[in-house]
N, C-alpha and C. Protein backbone atom coordinates (compact mmCIF):
# COMPACT_ATOMS: atom_id res chain seq x y z
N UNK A 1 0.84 -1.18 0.00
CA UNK A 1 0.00 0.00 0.00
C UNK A 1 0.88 1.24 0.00
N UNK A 2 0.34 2.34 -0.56
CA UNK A 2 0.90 3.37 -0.61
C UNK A 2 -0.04 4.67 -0.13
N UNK A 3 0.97 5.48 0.26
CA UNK A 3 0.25 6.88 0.99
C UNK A 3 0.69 8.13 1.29
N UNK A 4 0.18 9.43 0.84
CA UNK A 4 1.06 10.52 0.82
C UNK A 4 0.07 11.17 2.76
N UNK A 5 1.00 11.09 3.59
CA UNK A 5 0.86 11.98 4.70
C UNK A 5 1.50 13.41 4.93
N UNK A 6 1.06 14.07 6.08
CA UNK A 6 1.17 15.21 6.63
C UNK A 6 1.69 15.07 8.16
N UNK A 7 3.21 15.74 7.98
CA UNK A 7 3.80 16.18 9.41
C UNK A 7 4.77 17.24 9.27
N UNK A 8 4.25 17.94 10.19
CA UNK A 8 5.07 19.08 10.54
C UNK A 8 5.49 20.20 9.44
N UNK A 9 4.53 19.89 8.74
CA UNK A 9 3.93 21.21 7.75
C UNK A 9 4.38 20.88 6.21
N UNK A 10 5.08 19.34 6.14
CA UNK A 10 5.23 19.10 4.95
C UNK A 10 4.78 17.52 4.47
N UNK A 11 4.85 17.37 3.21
CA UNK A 11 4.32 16.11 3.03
C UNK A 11 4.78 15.35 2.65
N UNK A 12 4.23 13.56 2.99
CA UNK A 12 5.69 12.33 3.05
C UNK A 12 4.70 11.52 1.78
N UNK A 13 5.60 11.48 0.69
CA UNK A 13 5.12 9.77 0.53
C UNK A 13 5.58 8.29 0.53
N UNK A 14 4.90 7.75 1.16
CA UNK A 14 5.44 6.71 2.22
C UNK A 14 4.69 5.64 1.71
N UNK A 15 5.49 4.29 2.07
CA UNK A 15 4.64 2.61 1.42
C UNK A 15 5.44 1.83 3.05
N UNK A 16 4.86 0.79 2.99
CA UNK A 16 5.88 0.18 4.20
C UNK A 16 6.90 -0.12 4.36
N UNK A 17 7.75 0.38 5.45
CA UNK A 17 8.99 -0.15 5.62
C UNK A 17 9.93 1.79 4.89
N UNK A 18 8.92 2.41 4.95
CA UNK A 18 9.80 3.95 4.27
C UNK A 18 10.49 4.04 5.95
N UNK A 19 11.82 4.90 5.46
CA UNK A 19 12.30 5.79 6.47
C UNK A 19 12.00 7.11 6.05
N UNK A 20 11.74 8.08 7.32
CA UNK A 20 11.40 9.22 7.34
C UNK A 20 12.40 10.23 8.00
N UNK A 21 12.52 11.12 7.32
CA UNK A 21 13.46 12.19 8.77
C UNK A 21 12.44 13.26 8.30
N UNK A 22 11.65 13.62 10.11
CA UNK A 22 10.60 14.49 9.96
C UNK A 22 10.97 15.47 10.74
N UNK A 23 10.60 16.47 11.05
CA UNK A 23 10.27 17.37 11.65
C UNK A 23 10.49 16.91 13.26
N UNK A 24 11.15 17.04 14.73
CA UNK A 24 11.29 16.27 15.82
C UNK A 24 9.75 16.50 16.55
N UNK A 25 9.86 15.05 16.79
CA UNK A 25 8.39 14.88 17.63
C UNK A 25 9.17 14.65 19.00
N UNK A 26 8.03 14.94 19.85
CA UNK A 26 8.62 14.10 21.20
C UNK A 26 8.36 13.14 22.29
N UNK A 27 8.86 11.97 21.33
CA UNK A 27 8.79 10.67 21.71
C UNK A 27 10.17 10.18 21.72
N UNK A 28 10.81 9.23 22.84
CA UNK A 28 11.65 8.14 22.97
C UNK A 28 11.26 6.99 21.70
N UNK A 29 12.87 7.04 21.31
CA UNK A 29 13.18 5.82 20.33
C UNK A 29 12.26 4.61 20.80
N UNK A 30 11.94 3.54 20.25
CA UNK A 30 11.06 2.43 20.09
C UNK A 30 9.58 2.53 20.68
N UNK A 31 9.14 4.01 20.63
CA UNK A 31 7.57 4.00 20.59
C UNK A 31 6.96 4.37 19.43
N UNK A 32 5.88 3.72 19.50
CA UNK A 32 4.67 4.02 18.40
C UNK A 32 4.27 5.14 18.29
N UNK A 33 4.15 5.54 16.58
CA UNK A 33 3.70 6.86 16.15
C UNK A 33 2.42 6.48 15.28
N UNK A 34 1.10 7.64 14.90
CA UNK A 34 -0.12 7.24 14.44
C UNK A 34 -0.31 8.70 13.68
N UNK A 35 -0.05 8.65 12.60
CA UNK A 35 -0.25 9.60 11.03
C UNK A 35 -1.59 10.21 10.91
N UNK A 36 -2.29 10.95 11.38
CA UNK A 36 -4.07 11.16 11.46
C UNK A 36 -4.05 11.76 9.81
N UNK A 37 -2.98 12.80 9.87
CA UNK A 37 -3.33 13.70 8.32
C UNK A 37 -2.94 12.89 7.19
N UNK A 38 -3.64 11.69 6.93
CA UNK A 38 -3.27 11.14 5.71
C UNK A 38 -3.87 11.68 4.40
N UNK A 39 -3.57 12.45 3.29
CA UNK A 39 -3.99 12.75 2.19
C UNK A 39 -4.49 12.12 1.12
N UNK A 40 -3.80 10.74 0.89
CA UNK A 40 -4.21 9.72 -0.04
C UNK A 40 -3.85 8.66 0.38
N UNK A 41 -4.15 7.29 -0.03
CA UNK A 41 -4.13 6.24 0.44
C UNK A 41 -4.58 5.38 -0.89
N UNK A 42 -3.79 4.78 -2.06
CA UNK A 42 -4.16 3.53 -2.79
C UNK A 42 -4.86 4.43 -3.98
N UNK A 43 -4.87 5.75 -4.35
CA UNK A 43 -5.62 6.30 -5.43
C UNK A 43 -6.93 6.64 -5.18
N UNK A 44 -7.24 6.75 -3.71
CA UNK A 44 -8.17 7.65 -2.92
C UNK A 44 -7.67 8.80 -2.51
N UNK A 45 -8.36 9.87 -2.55
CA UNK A 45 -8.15 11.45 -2.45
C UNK A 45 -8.93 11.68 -1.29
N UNK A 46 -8.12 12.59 -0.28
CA UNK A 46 -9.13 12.80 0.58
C UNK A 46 -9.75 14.32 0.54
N UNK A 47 -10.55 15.01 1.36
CA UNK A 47 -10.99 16.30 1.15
C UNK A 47 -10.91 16.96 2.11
N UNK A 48 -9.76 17.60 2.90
CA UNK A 48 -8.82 17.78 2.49
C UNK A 48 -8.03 16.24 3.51
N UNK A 49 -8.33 15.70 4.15
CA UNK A 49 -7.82 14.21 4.52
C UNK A 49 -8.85 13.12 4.72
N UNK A 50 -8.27 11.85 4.80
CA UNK A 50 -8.83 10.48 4.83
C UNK A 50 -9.32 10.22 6.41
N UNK A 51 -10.25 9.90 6.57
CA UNK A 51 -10.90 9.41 8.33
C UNK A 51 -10.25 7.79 8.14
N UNK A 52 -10.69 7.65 6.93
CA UNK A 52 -10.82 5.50 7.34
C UNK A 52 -9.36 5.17 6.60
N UNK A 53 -8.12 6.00 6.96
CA UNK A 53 -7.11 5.38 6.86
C UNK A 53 -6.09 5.67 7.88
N UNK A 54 -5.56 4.42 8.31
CA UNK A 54 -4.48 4.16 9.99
C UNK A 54 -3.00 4.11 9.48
N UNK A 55 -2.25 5.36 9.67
CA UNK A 55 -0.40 4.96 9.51
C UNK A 55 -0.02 5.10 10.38
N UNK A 56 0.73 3.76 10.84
CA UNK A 56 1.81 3.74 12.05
C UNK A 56 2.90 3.83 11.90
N UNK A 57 3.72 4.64 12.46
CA UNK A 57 5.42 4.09 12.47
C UNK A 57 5.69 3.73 13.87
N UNK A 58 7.20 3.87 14.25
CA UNK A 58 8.12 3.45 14.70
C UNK A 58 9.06 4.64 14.89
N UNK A 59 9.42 5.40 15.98
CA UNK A 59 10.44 6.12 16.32
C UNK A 59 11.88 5.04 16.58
N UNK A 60 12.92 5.48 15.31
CA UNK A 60 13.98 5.29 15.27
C UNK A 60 14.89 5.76 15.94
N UNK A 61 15.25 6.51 15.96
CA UNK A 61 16.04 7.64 16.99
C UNK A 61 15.78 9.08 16.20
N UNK A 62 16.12 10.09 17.91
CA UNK A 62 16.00 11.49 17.62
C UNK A 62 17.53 11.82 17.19
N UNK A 63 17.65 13.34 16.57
CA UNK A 63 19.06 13.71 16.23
C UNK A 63 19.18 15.05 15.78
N UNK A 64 20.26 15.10 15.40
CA UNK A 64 20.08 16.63 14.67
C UNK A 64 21.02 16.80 13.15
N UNK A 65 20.59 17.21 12.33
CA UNK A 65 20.98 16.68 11.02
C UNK A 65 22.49 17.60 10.80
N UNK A 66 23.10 17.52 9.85
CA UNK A 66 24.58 18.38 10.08
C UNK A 66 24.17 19.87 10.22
N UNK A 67 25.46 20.51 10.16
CA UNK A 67 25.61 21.65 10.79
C UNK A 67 25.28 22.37 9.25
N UNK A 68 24.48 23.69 9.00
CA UNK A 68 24.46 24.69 8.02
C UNK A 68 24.76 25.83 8.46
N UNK A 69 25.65 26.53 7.42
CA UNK A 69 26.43 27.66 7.40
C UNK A 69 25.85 29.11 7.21
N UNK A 70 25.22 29.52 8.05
CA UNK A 70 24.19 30.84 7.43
C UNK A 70 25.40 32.07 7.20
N UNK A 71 25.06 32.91 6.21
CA UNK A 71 26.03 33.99 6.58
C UNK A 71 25.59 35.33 5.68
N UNK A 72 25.38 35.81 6.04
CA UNK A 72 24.83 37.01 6.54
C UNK A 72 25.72 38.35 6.00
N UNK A 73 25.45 39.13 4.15
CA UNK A 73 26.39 39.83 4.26
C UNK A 73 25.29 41.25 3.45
N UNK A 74 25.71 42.54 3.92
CA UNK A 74 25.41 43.83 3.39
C UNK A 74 26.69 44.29 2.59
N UNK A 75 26.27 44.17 1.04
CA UNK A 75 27.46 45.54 0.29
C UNK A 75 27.68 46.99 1.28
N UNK A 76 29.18 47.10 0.59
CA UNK A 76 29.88 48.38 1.32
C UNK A 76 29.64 48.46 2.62
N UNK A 77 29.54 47.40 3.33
CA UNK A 77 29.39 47.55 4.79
C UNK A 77 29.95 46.90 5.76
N UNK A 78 31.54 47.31 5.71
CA UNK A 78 31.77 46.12 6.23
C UNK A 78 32.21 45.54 8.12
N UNK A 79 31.24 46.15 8.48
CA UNK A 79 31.08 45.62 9.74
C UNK A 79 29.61 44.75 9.84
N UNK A 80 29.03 44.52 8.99
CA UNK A 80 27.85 43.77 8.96
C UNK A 80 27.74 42.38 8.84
N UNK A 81 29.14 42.14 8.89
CA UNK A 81 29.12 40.57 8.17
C UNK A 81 28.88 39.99 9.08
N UNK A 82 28.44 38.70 9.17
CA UNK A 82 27.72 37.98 10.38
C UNK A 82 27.77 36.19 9.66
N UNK A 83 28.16 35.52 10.68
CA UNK A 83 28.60 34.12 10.07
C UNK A 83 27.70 33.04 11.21
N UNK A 84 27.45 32.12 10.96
CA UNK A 84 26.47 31.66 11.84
C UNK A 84 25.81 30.07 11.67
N UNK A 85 25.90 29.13 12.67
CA UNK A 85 25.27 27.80 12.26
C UNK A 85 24.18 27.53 12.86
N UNK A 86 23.56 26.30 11.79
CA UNK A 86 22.22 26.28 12.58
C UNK A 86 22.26 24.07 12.32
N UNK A 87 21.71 23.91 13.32
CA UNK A 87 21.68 22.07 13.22
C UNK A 87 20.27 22.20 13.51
N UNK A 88 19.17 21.43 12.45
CA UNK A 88 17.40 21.04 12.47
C UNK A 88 17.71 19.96 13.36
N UNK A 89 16.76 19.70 13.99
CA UNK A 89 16.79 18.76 15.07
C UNK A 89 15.59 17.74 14.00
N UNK A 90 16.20 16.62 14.11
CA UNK A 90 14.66 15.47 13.74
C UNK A 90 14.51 14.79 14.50
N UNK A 91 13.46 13.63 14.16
CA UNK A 91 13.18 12.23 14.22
C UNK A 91 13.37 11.39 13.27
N UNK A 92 13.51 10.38 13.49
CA UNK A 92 13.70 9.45 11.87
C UNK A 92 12.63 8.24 12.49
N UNK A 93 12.00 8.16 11.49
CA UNK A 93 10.90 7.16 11.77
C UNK A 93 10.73 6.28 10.58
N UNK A 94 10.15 4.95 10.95
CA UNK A 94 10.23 3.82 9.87
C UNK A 94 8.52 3.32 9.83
N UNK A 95 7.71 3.23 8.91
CA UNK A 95 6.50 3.16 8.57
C UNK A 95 6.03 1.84 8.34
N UNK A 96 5.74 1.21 9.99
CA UNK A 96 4.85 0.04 9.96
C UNK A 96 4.00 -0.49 8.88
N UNK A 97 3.26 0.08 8.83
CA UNK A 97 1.51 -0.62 8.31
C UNK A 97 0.63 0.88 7.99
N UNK A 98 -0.12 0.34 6.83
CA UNK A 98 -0.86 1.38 6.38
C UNK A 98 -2.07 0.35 6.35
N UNK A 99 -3.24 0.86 7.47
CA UNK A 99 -4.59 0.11 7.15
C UNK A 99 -5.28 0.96 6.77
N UNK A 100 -6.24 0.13 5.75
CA UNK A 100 -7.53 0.78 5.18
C UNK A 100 -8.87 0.23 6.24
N UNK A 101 -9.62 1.18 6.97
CA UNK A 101 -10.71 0.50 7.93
C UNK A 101 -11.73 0.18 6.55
């Protein structure tokens, strides 16, 4: 089965057994996760989501993805320069089962 979901303001498409790096939820590694905003499911459309479809994952571990380099510059100005990192924090999750009720 296949299925395009909704987390954390963007959208996954996922079949079983996908890995995910989402947005960090907060849950400890080896608990169960439950997908409510599913969008499609098998070439069903939902309006704007599906009620009678169930995605579970699996919290893999939390983390934080590498380091990005922001930097920050104004022409002819040169005391403005500004250099700067930023690390997204995730989850990585692995996608049990997709039921259709």
């Amino acid at each position: 089965m296949k299925a395009v979901i909704e987390t954390g303001g963007k959208q996954y498409y996922v079949t079983e057994g996908t890995e995910l790096y989402i947005e960090k939820l907060d849950l400890e590694a080896g608990k169960k996760v439950k997908f409510d905003k599913v969008l499609m499911a098998n070439d069903e459309i939902g309006h704007p989501y599906l009620t009678n479809v169930e995605v579970t994952g699996e919290v893999v571990k939390n983390g934080k993805a590498k380091k990005i380099v922001i930097f920050k510059y104004v022409s002819k100005s040169r005391s403005n320069r500004k250099k700067q990192g930023h690390r997204q924090p995730y989850t990585k999750v692995v996608i049990k089962s997709i039921k259709v009720k």
